[in-house]
Protein backbone atom coordinates (compact mmCIF):
# COMPACT_ATOMS: atom_id res chain seq x y z
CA UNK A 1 -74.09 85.36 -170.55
CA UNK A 2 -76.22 82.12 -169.87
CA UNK A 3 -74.14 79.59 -172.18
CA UNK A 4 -76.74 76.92 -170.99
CA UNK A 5 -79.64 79.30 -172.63
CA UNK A 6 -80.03 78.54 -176.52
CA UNK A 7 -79.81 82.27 -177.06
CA UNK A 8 -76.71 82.35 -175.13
CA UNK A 9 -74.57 80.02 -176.63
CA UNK A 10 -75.11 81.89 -180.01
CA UNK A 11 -73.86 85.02 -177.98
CA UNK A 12 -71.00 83.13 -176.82
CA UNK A 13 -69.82 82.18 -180.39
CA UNK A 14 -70.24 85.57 -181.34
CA UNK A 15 -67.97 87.02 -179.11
CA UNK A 16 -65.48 84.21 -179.75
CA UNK A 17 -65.74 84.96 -183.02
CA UNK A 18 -64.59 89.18 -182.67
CA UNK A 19 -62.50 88.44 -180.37
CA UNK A 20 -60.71 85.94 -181.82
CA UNK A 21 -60.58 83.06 -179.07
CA UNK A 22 -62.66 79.89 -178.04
CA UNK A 23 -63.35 81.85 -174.77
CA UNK A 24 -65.09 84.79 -174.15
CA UNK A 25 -62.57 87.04 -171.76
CA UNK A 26 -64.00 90.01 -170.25
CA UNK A 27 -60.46 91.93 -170.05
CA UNK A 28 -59.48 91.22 -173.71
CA UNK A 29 -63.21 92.68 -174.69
CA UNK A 30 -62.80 95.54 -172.46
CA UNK A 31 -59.13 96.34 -173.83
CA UNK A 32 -60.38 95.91 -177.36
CA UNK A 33 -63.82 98.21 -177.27
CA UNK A 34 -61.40 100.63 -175.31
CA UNK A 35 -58.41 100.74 -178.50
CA UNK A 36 -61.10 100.72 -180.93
CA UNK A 37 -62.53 104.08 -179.20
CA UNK A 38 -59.18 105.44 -179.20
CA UNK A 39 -58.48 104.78 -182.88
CA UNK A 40 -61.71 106.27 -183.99
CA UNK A 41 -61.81 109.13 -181.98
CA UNK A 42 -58.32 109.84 -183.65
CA UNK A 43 -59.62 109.01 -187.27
CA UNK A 44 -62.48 111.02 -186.20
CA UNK A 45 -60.68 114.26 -185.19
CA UNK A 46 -57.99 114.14 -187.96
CA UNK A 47 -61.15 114.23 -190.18
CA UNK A 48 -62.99 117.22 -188.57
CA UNK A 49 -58.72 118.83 -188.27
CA UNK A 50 -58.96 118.21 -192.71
CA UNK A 51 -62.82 119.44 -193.14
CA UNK A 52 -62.09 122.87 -191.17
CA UNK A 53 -58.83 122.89 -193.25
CA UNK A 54 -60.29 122.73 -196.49
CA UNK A 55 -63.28 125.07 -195.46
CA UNK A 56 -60.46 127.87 -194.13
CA UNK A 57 -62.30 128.81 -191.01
CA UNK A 58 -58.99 128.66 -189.67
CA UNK A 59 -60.05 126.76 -186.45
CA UNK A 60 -57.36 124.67 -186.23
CA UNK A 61 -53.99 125.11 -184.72
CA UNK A 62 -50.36 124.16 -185.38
């Protein structure tokens, strides 16, 4: 990210912005896109776990 670009410095204060700090830090992106994945794929699977349930194909397990 060129922050000397115009383009880039609106890049730059979008990532400051989700990340929630005046500087744009690789790791605490990385760690952040990596929880998010975890959390959805979670809320994801306890979804599909619910949807077999109430259809009674019985694919889940205990």
């Amino acid at each position: 990210m060129n922050t000397e670009h115009p383009k880039g410095v609106n890049k730059e204060k979008a990532f400051e912005s989700a990340l929630g700090s005046n500087q744009f830090y690789v790791g605490g992106l990385f760690s952040k896109v990596k929880e998010s994945i975890k959390i959805n794929t979670v809320k994801m699977l306890r979804l599909e776990l619910r949807l077999c349930r109430q259809e009674g194909d019985g694919f889940y397990e205990y």
